[in-house]
PDB file of N, CA and C in Angstrom:
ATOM      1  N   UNK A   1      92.420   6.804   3.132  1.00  0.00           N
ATOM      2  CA  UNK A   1      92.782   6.404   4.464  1.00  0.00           C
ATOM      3  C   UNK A   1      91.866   5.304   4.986  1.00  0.00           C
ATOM      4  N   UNK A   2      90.410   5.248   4.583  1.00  0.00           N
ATOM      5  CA  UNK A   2      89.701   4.460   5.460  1.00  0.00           C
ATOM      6  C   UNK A   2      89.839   3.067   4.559  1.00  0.00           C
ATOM      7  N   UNK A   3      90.220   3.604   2.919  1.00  0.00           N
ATOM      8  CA  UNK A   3      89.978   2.314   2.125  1.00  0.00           C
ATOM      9  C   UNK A   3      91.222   1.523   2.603  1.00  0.00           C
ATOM     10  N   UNK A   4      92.634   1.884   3.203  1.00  0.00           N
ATOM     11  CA  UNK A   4      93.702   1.191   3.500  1.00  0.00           C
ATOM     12  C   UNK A   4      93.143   0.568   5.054  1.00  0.00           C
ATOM     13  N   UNK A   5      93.049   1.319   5.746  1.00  0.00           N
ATOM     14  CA  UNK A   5      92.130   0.747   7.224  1.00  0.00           C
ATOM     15  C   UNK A   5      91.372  -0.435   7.237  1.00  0.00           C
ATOM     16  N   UNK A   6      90.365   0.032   6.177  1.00  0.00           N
ATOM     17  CA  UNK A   6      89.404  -1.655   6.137  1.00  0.00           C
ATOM     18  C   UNK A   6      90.051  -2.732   5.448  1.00  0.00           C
ATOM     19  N   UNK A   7      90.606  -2.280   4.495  1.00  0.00           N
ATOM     20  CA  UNK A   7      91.574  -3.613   3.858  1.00  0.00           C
ATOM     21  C   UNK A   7      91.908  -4.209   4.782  1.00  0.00           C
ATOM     22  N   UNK A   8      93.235  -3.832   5.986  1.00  0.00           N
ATOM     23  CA  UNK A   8      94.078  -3.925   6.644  1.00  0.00           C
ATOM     24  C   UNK A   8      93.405  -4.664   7.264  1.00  0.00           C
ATOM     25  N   UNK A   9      92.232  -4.632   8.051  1.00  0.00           N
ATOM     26  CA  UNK A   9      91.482  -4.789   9.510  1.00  0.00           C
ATOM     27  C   UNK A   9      90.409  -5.495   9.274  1.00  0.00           C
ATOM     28  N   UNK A  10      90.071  -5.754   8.041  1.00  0.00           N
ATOM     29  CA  UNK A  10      88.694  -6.503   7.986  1.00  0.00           C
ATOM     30  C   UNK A  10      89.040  -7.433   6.907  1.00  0.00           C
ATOM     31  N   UNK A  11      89.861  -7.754   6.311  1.00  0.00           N
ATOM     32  CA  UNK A  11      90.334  -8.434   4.957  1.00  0.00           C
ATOM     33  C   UNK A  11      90.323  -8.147   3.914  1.00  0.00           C
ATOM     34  N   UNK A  12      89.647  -7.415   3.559  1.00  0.00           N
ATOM     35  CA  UNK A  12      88.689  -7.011   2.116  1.00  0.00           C
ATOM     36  C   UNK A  12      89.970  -6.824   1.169  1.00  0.00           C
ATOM     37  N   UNK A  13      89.871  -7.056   0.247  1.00  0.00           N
ATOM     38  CA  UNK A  13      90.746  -6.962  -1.109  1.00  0.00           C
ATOM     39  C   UNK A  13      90.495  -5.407  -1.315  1.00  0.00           C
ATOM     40  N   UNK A  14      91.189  -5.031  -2.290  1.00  0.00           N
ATOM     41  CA  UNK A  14      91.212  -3.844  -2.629  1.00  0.00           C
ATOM     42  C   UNK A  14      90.035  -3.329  -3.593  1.00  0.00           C
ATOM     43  N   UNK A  15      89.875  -4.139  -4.522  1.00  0.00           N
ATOM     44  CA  UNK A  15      88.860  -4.559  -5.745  1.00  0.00           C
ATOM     45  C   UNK A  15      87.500  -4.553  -5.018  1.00  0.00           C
ATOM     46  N   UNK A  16      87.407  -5.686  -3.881  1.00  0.00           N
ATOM     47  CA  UNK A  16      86.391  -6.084  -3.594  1.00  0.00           C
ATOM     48  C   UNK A  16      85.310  -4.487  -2.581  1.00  0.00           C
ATOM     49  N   UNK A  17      86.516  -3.826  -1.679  1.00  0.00           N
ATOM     50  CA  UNK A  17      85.849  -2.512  -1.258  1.00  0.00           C
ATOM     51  C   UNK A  17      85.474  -1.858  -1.948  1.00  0.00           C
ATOM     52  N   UNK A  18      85.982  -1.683  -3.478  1.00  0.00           N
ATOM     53  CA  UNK A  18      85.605  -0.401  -4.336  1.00  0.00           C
ATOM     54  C   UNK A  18      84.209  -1.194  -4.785  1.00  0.00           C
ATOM     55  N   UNK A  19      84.058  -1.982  -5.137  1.00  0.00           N
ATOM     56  CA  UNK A  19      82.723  -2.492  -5.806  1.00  0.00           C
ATOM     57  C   UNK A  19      81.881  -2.980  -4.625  1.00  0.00           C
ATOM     58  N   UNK A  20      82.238  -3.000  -3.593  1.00  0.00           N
ATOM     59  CA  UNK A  20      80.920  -2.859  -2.675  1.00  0.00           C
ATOM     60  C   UNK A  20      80.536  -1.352  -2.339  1.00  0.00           C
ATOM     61  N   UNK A  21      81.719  -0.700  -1.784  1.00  0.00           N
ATOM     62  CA  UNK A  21      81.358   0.684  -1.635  1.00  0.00           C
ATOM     63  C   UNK A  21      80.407   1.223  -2.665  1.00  0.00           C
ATOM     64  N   UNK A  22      80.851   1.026  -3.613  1.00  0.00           N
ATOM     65  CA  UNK A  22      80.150   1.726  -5.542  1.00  0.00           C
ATOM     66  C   UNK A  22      78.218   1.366  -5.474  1.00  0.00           C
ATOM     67  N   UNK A  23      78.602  -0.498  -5.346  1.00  0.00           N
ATOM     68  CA  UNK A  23      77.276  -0.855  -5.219  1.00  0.00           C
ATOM     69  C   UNK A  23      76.567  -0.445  -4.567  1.00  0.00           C
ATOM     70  N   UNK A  24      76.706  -0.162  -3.174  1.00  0.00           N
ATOM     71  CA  UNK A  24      76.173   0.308  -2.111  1.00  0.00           C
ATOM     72  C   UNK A  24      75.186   1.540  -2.210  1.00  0.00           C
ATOM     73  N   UNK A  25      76.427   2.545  -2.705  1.00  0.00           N
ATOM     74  CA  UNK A  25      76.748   4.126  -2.483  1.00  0.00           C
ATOM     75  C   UNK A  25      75.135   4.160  -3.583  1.00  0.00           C
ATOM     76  N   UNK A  26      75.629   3.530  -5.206  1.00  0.00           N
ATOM     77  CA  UNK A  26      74.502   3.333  -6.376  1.00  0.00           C
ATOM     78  C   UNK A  26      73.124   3.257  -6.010  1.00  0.00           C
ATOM     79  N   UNK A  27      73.151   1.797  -4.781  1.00  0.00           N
ATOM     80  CA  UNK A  27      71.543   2.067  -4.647  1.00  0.00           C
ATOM     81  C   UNK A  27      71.111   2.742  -3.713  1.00  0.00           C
ATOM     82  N   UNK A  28      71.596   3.547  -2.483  1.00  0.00           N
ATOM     83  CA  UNK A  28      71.209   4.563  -1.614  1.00  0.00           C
ATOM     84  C   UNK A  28      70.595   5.158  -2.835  1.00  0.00           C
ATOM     85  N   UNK A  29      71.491   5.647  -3.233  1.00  0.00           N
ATOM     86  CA  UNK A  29      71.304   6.962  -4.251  1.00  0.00           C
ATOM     87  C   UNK A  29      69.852   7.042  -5.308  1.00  0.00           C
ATOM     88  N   UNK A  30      70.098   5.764  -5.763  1.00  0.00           N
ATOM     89  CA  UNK A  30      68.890   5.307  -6.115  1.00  0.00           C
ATOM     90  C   UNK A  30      67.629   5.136  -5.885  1.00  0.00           C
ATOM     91  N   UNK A  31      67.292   4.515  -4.622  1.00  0.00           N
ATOM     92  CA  UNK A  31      66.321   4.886  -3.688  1.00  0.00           C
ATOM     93  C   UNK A  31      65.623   6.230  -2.950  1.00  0.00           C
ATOM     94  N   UNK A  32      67.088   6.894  -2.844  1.00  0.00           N
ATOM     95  CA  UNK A  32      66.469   8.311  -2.588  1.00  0.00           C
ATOM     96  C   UNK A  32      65.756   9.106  -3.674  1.00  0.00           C
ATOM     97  N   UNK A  33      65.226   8.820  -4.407  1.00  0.00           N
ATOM     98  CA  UNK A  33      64.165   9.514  -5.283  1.00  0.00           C
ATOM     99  C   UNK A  33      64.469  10.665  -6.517  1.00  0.00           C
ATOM    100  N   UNK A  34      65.654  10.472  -6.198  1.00  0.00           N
ATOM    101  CA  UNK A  34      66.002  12.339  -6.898  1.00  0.00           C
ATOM    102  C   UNK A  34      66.587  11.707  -8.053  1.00  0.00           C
ATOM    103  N   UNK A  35      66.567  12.308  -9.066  1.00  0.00           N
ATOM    104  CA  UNK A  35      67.028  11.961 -10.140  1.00  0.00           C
ATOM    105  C   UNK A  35      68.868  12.289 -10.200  1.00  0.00           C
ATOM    106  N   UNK A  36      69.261  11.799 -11.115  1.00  0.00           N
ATOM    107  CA  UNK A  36      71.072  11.688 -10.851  1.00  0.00           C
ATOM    108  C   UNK A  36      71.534  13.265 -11.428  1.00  0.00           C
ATOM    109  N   UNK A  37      70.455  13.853 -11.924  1.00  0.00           N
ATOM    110  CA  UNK A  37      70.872  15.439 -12.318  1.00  0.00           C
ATOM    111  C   UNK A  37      70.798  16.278 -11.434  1.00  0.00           C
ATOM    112  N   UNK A  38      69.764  15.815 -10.252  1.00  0.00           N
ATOM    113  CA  UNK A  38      69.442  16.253  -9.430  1.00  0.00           C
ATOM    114  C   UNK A  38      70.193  16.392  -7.883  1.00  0.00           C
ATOM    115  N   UNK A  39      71.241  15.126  -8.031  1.00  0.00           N
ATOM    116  CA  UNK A  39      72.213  15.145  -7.378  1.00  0.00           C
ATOM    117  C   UNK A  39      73.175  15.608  -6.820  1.00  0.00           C
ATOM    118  N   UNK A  40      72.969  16.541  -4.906  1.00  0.00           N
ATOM    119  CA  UNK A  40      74.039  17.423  -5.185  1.00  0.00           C
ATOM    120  C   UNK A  40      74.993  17.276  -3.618  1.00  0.00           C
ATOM    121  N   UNK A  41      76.098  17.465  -4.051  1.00  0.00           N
ATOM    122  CA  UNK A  41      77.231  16.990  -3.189  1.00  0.00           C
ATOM    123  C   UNK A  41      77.440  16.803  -1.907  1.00  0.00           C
ATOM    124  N   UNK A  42      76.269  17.176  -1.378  1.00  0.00           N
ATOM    125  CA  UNK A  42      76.162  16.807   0.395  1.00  0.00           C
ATOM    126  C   UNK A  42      75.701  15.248   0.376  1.00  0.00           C
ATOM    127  N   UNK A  43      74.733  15.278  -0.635  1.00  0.00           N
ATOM    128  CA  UNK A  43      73.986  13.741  -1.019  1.00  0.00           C
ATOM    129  C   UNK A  43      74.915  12.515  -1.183  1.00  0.00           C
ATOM    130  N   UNK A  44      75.727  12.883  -2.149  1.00  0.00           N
ATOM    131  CA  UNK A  44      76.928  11.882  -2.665  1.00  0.00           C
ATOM    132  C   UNK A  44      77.540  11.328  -1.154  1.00  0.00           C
ATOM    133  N   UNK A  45      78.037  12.562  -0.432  1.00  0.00           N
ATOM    134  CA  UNK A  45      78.941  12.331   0.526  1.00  0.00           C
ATOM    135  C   UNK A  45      78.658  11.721   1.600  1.00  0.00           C
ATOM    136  N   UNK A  46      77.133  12.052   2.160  1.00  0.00           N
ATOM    137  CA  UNK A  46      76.523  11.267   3.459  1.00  0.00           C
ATOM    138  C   UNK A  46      76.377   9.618   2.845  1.00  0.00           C
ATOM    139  N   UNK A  47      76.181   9.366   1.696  1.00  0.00           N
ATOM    140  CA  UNK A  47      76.029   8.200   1.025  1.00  0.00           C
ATOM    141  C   UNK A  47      77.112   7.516   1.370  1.00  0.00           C
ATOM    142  N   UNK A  48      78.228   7.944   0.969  1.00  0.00           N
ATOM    143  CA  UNK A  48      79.404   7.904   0.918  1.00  0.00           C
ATOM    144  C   UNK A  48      79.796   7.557   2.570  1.00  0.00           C
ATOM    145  N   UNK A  49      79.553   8.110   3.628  1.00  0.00           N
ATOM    146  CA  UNK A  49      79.837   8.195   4.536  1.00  0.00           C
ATOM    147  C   UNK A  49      78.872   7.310   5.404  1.00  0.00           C
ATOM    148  N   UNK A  50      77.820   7.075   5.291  1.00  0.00           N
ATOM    149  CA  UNK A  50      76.954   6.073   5.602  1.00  0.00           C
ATOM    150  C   UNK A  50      77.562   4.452   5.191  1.00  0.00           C
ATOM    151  N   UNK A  51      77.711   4.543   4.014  1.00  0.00           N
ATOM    152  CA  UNK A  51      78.655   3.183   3.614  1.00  0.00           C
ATOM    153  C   UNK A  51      80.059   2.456   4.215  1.00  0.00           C
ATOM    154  N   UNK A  52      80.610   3.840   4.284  1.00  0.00           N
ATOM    155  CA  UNK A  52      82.126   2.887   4.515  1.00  0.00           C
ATOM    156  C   UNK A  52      81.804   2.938   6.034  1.00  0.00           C
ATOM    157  N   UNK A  53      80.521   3.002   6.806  1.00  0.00           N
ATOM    158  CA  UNK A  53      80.827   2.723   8.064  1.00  0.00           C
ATOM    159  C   UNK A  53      80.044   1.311   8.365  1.00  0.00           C
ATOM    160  N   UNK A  54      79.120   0.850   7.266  1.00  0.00           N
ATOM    161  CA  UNK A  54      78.785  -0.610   7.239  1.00  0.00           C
ATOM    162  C   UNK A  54      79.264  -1.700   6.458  1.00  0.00           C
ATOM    163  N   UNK A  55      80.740  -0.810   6.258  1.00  0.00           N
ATOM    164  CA  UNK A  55      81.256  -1.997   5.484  1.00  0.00           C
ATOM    165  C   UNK A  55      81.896  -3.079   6.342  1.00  0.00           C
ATOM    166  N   UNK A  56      82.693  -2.435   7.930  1.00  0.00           N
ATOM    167  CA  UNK A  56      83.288  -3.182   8.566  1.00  0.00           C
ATOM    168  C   UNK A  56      82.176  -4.320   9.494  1.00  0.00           C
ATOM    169  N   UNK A  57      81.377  -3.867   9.541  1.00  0.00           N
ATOM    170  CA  UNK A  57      79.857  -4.644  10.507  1.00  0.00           C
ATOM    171  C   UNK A  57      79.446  -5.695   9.308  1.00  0.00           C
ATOM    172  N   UNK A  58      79.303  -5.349   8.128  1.00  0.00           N
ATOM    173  CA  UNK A  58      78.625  -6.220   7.120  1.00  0.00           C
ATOM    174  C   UNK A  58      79.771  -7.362   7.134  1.00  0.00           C
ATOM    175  N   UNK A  59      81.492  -6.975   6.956  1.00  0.00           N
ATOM    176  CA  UNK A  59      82.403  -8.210   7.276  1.00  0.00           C
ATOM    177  C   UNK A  59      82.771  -8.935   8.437  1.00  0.00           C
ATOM    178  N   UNK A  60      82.297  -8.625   9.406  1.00  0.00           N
ATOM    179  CA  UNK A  60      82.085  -8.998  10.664  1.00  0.00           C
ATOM    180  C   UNK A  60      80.951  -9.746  10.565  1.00  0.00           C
ATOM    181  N   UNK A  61      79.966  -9.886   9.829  1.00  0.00           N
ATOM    182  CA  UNK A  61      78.276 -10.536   9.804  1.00  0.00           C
ATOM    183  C   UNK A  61      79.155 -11.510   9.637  1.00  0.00           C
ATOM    184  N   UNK A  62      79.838 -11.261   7.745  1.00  0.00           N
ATOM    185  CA  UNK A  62      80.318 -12.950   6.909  1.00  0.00           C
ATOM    186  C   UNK A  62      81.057 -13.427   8.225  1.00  0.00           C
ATOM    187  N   UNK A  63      81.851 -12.887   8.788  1.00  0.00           N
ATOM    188  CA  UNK A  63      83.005 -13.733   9.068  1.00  0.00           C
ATOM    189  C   UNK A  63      81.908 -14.777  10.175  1.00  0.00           C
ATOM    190  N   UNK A  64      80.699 -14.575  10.859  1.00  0.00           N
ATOM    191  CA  UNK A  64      80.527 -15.155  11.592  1.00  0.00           C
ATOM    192  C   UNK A  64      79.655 -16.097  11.432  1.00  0.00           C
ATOM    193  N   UNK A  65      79.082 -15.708   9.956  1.00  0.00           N
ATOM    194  CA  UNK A  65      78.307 -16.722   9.494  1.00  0.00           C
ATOM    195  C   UNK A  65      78.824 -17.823   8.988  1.00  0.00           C
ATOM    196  N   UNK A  66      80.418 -17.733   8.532  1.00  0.00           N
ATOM    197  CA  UNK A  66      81.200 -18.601   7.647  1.00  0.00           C
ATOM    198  C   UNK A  66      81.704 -19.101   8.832  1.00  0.00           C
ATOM    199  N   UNK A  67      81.918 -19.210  10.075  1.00  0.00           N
ATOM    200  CA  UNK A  67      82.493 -19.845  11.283  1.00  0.00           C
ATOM    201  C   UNK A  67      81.200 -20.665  11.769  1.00  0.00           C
TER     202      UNK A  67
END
């Protein structure tokens, strides 16, 4: 639902949300210290949920830097 939303509303290709979301989501995850075995599903999801809410602000940055 949110990946059709931001497409729709912010431009983003379809391709281009999944590999920012991914990238994103990768290095939170990364940074937080815990090893990837160690990884457990509240973690994934706030990641997860932290992201797709700076995805629409981060395309709002480009659009205003490219204007």
């Amino acid at each position: 639902m949110k990946k059709r939303r931001y497409v729709d509303l912010y431009g983003y290709t379809s391709d281009e949300f999944d590999r920012l979301l991914e990238r994103d989501i990768n290095k939170k995850l990364r940074t937080g210290g815990k090893s990837r075995w160690k990884l457990d599903m509240g973690t994934v999801f706030a990641a997860y949920e932290d992201e797709t809410r700076k995805l629409p602000r981060r395309r709002l940055h480009e659009i205003r830097i490219a204007s």
